[in-house]
N, C-alpha and C. Protein backbone atom coordinates (compact mmCIF):
# COMPACT_ATOMS: atom_id res chain seq x y z
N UNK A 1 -144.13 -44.77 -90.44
CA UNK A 1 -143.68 -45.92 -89.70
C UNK A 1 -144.12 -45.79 -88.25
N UNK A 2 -144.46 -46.89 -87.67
CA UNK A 2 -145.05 -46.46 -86.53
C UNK A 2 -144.15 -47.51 -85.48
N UNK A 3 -143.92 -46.54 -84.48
CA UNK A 3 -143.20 -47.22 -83.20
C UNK A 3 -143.74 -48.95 -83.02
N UNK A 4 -141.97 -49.12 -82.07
CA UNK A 4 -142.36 -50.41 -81.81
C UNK A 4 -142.03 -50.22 -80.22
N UNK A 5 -143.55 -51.46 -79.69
CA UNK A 5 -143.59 -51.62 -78.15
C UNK A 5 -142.30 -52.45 -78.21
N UNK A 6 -141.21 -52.53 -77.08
CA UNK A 6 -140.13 -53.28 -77.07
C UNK A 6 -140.45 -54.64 -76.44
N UNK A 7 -141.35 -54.46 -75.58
CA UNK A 7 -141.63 -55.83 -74.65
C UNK A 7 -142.37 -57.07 -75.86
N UNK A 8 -142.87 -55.92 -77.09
CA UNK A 8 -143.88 -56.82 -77.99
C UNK A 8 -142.64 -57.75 -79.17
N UNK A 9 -141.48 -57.19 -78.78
CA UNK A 9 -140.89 -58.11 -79.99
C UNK A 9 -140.22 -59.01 -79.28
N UNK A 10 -140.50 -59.08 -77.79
CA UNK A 10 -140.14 -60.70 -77.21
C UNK A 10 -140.53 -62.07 -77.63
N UNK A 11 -142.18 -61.49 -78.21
CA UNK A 11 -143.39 -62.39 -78.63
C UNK A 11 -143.13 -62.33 -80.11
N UNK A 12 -142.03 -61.64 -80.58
CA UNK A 12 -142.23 -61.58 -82.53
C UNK A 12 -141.56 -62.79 -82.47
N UNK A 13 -142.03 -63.37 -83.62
CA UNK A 13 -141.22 -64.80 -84.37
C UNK A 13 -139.35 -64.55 -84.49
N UNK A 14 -138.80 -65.10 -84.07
CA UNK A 14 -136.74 -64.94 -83.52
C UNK A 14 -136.53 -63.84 -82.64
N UNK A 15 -137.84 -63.24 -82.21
CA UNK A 15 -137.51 -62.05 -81.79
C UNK A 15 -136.63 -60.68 -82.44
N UNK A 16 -137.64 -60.82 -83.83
CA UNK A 16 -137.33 -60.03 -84.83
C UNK A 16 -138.38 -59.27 -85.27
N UNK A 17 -138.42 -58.21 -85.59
CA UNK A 17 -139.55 -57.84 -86.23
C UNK A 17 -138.27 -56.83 -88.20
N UNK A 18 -138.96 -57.23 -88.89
CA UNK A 18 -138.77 -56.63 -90.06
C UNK A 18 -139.39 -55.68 -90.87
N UNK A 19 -138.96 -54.46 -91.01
CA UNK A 19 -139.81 -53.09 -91.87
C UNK A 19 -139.46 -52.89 -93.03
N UNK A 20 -140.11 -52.84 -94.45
CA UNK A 20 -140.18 -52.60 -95.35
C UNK A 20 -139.96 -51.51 -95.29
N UNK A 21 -139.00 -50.93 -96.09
CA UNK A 21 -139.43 -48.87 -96.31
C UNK A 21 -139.59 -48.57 -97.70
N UNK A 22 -140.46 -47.80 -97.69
CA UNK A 22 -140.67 -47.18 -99.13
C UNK A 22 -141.54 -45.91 -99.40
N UNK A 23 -140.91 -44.80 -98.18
CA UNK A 23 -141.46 -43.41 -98.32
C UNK A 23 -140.44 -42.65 -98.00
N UNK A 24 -141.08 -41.34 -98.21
CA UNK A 24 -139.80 -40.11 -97.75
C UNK A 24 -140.36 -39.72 -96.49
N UNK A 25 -139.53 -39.71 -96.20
CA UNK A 25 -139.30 -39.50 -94.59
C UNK A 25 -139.22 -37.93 -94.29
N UNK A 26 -139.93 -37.94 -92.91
CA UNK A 26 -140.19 -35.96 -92.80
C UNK A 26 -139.02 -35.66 -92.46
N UNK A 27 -138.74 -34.18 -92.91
CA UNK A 27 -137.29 -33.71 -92.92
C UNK A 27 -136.57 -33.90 -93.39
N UNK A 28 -136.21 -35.02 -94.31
CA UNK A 28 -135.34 -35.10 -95.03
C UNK A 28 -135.94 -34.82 -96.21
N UNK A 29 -135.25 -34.17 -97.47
CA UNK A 29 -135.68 -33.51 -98.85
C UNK A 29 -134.72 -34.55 -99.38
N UNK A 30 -135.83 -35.32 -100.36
CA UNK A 30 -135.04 -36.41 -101.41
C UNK A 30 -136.15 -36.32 -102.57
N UNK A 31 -135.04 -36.78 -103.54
CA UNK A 31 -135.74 -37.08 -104.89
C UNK A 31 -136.96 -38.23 -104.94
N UNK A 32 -136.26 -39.16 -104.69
CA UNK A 32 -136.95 -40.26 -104.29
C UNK A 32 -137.61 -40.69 -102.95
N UNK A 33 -138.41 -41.67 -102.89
CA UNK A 33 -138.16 -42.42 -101.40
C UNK A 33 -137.64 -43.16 -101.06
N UNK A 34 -137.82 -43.20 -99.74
CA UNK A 34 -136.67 -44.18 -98.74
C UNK A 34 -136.96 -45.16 -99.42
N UNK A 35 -135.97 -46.38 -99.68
CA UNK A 35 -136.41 -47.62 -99.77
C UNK A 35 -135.62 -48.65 -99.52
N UNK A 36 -135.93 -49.58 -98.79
CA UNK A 36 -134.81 -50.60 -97.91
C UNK A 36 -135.42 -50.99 -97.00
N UNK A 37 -135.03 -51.72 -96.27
CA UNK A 37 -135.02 -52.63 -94.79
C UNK A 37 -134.67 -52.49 -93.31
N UNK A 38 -135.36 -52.11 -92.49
CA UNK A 38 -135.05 -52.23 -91.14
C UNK A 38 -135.29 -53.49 -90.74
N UNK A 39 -134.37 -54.17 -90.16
CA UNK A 39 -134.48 -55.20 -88.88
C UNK A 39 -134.42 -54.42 -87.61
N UNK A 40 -135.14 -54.78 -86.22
CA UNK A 40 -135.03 -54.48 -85.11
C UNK A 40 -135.31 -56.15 -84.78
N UNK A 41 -134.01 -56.58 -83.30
CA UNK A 41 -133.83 -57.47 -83.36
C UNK A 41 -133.57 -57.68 -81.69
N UNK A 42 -134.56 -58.01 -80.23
CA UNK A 42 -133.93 -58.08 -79.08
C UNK A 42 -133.29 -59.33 -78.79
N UNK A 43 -132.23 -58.52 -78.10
CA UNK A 43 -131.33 -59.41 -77.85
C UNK A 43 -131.20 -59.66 -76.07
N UNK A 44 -132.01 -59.70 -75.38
CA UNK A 44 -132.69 -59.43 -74.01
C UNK A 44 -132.16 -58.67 -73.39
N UNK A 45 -131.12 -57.70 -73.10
CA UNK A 45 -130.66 -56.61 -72.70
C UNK A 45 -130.51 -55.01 -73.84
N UNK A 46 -130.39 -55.62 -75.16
CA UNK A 46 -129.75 -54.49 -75.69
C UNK A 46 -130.84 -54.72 -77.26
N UNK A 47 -130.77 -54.05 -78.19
CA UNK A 47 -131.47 -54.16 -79.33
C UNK A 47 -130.51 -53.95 -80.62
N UNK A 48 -130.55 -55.15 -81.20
CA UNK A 48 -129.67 -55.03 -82.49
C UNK A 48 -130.42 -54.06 -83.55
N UNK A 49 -130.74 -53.26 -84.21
CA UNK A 49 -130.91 -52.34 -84.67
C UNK A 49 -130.07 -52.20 -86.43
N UNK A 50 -130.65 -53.00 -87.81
CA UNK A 50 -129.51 -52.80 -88.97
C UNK A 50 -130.78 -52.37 -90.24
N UNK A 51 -129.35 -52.31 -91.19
CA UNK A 51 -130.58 -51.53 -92.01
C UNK A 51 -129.47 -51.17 -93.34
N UNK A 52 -130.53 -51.51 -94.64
CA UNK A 52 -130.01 -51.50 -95.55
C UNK A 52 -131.35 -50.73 -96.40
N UNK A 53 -130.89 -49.28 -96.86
CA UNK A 53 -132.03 -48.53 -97.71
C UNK A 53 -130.66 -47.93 -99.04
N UNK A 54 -131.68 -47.13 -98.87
CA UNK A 54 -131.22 -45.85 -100.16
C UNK A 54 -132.16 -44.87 -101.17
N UNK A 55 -131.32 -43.54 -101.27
CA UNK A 55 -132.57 -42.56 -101.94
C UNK A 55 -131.53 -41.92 -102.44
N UNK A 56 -132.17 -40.68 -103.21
CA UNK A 56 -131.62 -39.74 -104.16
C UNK A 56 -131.74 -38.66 -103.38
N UNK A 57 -130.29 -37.88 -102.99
CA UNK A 57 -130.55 -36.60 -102.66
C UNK A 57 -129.70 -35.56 -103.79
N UNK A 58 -130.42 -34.48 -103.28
CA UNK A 58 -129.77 -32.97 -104.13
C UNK A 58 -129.23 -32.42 -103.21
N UNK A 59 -128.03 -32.61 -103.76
CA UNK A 59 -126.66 -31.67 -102.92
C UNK A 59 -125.93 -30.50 -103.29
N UNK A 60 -125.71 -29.29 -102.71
CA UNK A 60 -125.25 -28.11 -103.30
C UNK A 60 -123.41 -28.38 -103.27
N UNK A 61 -122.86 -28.29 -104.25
CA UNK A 61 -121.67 -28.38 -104.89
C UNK A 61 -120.66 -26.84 -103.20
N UNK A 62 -119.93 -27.63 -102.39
CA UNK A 62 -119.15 -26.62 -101.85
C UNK A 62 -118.51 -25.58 -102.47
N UNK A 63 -117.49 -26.28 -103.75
CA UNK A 63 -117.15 -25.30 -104.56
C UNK A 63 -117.76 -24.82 -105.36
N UNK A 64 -118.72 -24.75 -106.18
CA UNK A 64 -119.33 -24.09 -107.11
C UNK A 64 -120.42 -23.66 -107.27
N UNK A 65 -121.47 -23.98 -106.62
CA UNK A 65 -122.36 -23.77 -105.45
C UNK A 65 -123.68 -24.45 -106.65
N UNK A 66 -122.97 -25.12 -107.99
CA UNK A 66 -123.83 -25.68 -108.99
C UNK A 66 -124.97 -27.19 -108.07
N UNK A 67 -126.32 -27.46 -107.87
CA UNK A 67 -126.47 -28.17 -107.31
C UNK A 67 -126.34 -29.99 -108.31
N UNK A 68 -126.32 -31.12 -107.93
CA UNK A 68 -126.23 -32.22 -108.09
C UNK A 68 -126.99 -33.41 -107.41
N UNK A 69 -127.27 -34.08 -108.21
CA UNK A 69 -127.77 -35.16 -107.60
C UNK A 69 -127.04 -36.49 -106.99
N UNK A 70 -127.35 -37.12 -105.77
CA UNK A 70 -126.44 -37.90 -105.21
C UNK A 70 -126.78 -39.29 -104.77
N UNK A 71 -126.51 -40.40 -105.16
CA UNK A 71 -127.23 -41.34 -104.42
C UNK A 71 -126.65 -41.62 -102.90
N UNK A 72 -127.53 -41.50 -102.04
CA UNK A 72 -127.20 -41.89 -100.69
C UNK A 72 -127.72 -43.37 -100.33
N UNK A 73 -126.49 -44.47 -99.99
CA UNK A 73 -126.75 -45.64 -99.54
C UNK A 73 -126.61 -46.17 -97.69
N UNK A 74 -127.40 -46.59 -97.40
CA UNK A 74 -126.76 -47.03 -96.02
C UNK A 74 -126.99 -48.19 -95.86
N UNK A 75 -125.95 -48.78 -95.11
CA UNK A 75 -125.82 -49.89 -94.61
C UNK A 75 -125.03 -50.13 -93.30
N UNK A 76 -125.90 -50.19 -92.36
CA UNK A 76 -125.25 -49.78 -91.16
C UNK A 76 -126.35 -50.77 -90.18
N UNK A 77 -125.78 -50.76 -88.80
CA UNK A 77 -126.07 -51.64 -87.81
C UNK A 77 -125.43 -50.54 -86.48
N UNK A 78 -126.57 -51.13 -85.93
CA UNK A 78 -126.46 -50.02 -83.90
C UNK A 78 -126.74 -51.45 -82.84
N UNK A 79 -125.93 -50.72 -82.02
CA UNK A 79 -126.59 -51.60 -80.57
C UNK A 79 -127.47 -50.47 -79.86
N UNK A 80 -128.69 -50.66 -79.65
CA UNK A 80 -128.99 -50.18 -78.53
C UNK A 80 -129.29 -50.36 -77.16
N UNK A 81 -128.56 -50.41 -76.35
CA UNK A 81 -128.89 -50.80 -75.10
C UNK A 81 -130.15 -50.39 -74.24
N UNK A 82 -131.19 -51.47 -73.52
CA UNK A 82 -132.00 -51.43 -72.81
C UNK A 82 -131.46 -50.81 -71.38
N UNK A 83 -131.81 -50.03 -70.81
CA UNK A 83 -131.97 -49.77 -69.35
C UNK A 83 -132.73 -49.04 -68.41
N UNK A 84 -133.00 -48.90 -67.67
CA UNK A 84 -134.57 -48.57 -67.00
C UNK A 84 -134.65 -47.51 -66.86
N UNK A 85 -133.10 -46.59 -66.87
CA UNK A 85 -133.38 -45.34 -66.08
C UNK A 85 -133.06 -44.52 -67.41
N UNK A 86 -133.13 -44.88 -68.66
CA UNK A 86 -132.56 -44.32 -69.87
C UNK A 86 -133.47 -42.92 -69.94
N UNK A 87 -134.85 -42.92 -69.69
CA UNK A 87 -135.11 -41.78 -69.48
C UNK A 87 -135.48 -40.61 -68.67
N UNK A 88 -134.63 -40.99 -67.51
CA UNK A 88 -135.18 -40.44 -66.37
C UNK A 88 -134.10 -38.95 -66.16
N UNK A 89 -134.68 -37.98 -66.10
CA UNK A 89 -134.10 -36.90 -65.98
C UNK A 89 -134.50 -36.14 -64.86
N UNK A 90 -135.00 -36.22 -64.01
CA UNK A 90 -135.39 -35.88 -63.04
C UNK A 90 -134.08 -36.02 -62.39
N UNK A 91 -134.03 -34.77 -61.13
CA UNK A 91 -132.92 -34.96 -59.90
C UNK A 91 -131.44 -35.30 -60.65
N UNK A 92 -131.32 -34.60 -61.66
CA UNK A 92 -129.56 -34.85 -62.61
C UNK A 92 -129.47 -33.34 -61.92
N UNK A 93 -128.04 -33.51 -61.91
CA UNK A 93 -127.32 -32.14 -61.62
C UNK A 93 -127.31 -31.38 -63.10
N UNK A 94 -126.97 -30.04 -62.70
CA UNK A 94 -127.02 -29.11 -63.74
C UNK A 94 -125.68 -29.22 -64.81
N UNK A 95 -124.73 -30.05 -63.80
CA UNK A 95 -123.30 -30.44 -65.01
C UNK A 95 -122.99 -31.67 -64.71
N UNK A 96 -122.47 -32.77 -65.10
CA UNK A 96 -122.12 -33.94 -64.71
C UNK A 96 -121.11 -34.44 -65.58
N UNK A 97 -120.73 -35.29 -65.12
CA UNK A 97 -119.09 -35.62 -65.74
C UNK A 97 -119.59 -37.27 -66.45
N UNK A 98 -119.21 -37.19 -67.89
CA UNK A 98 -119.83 -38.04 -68.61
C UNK A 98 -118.74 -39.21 -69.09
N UNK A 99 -118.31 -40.08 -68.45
CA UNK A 99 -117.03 -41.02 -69.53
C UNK A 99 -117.81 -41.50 -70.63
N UNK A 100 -116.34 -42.45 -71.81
CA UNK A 100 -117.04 -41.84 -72.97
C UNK A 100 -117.36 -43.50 -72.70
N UNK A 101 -117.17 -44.12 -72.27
CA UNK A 101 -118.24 -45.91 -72.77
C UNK A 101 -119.62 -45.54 -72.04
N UNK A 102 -119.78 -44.52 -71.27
CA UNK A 102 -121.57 -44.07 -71.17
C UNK A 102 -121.91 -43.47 -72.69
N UNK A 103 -121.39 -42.99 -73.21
CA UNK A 103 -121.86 -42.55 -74.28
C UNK A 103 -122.56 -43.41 -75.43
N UNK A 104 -123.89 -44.08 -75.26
CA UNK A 104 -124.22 -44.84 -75.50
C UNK A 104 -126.18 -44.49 -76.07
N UNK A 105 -126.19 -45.08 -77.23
CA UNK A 105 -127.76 -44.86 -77.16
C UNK A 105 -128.55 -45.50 -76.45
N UNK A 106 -129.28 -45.20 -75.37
CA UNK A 106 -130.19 -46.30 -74.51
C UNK A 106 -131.78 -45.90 -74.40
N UNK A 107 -132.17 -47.02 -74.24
CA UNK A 107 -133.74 -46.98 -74.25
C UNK A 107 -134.55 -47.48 -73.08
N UNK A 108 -135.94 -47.26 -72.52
CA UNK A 108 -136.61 -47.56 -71.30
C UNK A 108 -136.76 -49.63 -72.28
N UNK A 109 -136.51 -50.51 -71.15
CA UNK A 109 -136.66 -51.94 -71.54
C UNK A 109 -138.76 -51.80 -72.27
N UNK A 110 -139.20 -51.38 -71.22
CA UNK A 110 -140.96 -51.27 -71.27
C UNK A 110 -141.27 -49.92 -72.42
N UNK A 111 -140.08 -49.28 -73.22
CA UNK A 111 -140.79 -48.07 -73.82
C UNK A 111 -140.72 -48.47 -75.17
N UNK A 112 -140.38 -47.09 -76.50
CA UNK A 112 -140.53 -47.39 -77.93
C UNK A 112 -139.62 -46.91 -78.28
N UNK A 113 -139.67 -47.97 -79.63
CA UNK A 113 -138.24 -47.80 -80.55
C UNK A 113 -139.09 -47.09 -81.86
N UNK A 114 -138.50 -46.04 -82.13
CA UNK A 114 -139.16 -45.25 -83.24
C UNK A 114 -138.45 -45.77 -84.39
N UNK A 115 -138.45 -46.62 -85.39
CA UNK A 115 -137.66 -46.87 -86.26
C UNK A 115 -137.81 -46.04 -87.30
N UNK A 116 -138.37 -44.95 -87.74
CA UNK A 116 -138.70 -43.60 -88.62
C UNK A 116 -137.71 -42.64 -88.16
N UNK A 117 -137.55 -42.61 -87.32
CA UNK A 117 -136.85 -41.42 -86.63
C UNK A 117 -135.24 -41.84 -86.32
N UNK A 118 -135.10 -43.24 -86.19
CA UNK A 118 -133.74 -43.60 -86.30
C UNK A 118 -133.14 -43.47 -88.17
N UNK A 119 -134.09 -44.29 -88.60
CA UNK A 119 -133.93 -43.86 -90.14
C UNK A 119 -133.31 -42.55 -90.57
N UNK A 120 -134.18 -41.71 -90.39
CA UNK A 120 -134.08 -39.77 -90.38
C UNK A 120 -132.20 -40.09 -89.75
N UNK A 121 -131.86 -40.49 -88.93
CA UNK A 121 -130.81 -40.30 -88.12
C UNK A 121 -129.21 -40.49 -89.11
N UNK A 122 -129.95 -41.91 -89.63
CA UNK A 122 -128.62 -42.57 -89.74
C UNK A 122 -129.05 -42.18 -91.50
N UNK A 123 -129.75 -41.82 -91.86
CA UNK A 123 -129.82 -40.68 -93.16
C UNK A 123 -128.66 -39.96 -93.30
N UNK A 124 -129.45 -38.68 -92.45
CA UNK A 124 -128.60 -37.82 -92.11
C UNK A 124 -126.89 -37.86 -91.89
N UNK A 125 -126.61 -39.23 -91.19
CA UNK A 125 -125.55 -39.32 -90.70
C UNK A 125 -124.24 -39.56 -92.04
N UNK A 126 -125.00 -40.27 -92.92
CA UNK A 126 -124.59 -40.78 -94.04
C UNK A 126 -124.41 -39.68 -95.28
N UNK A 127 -124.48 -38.64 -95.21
CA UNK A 127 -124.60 -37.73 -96.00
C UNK A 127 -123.38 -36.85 -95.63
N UNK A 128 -123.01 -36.73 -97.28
CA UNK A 128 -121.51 -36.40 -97.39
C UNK A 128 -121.35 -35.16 -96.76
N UNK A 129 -120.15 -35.51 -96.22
CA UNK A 129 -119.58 -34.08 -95.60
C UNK A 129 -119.26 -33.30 -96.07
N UNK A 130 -118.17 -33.20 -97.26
CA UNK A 130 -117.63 -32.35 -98.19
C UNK A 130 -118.27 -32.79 -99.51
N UNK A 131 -119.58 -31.76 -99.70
CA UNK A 131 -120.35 -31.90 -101.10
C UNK A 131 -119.59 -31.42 -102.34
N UNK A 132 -119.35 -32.24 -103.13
CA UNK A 132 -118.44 -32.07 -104.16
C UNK A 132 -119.43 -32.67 -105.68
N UNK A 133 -119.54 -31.76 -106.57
CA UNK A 133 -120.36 -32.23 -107.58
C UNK A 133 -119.29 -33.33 -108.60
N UNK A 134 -117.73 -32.48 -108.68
CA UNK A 134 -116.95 -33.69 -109.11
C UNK A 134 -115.40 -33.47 -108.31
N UNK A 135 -114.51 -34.48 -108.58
CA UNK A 135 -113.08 -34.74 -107.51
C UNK A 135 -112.66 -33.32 -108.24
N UNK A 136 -112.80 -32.80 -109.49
CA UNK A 136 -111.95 -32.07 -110.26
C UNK A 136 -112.41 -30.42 -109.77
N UNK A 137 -113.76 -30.26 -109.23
CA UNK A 137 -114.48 -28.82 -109.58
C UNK A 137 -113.43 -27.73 -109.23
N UNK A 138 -113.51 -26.83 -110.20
CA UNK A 138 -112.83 -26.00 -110.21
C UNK A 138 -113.14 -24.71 -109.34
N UNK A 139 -114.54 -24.53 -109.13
CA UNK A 139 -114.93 -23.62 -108.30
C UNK A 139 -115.92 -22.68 -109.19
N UNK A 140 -115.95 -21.62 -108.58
CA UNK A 140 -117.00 -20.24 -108.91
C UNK A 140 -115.83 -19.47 -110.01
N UNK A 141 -116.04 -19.48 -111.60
CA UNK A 141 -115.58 -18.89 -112.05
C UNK A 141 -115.56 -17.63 -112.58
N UNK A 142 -114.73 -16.65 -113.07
CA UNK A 142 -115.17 -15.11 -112.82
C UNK A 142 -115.46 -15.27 -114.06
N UNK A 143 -116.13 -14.97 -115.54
CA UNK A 143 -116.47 -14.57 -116.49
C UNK A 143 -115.79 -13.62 -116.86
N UNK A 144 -115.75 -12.56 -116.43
CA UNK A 144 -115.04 -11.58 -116.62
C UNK A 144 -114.40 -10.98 -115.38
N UNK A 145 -112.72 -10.58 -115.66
CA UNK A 145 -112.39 -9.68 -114.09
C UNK A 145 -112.81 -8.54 -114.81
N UNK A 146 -114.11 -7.66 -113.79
CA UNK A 146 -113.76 -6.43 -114.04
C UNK A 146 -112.93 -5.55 -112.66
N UNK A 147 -112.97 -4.64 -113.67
CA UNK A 147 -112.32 -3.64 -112.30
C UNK A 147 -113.34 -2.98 -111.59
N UNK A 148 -112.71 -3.22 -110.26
CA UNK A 148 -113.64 -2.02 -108.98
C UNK A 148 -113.99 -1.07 -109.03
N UNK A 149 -115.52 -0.90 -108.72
CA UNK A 149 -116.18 0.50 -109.05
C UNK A 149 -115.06 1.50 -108.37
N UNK A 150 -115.04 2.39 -108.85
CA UNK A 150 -114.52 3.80 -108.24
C UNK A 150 -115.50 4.31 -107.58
N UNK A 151 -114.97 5.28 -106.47
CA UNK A 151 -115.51 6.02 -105.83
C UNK A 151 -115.91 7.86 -106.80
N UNK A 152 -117.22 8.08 -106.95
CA UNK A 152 -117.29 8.88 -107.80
C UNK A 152 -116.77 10.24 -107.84
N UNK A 153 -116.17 10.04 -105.83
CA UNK A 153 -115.62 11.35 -106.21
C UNK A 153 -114.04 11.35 -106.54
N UNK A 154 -113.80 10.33 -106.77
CA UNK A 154 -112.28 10.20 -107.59
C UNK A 154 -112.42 9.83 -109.53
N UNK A 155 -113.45 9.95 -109.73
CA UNK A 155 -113.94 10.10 -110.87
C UNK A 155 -112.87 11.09 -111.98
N UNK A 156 -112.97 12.36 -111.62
CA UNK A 156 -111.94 13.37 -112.49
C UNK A 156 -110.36 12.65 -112.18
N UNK A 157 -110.27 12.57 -111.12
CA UNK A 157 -108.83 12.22 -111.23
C UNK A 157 -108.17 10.81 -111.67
N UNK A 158 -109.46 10.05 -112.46
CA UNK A 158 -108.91 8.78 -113.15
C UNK A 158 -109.21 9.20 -114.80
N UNK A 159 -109.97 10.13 -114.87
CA UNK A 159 -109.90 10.67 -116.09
C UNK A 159 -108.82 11.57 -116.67
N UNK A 160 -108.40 11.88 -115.48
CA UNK A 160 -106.89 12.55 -115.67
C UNK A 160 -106.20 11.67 -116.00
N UNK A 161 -105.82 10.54 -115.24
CA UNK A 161 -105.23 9.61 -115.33
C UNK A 161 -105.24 8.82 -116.93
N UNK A 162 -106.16 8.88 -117.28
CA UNK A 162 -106.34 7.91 -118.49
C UNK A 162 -105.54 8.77 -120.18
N UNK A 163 -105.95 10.34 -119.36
CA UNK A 163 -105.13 11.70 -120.84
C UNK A 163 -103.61 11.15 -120.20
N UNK A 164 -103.27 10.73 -119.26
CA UNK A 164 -101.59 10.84 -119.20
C UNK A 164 -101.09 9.70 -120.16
N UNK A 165 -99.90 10.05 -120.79
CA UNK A 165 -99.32 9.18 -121.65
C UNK A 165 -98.29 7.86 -119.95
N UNK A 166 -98.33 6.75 -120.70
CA UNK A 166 -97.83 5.66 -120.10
C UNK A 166 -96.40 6.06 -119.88
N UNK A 167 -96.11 5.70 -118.84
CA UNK A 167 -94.37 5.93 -118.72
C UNK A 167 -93.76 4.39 -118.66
């Protein structure tokens, strides 16, 4: 998928541009490929940003460590806000005090929207927290309890142990 100039989807038809997806995306390990829909959409300050895909991933079971296959769906929508100084890092102090409505994804108005790499994002984001192959798993089961090796030099004195009659 290849970046979009932001100034160029002033000139797209509604000021929309629309992406087909239908590959696997780097970094992420799926069965399948991506496949679904990006809209990127300016809205003259900020960028509507939605998206409806889905793929097959292989997920390792928390409890049982058996792996499974999972369908991952998304359907999700971002604002991203335009602003000029979104990437300017130059002359920032070494700590700064951040409130949380800055906490915001923002972009240069004149730079690029990687829509591959937001994908990768909101992938990722969507992927279960607590991997569970089923609601029921029981876990890692022992086959057999055996008993703990002995230490060999307590060897004679469990053989002693074993001639004593039970009390």
């Amino acid at each position: 998928m290849d970046a979009i100039f932001i100034p160029q989807l002033t000139k797209a038809p509604e000021r929309t541009e629309e992406i087909q997806v239908q590959e696997f995306l780097p970094g992420l390990e799926t069965l399948t490929p991506v496949r679904g829909v990006i809209q990127v959409k300016h809205q003259g300050n900020y960028l509507e940003v939605s998206s409806q895909a889905e793929t097959i991933v292989t997920c390792t079971c928390n409890r049982c460590l058996q792996q499974y296959n999972h369908r991952l769906v998304l359907n999700t929508q971002e604002v991203i806000w335009l602003d000029e100084t979104a990437n300017q890092t130059e002359d920032l102090p070494l700590e700064m005090e951040v409130a949380v409505e800055d906490l915001l994804e923002t972009l240069a108005p004149d730079g690029h929207f990687d829509p591959g790499e937001w994908l990768y994002q909101q992938m990722c984001l969507a992927l279960p927290q607590r991997q569970l192959c089923n609601v029921n798993c029981p876990g890692i089961l022992d086959a057999a309890v055996s008993e703990p090796p002995t230490d060999s030099r307590w060897a004679l004195l469990d053989a002693l142990k074993k001639q004593l009659p039970d009390n």
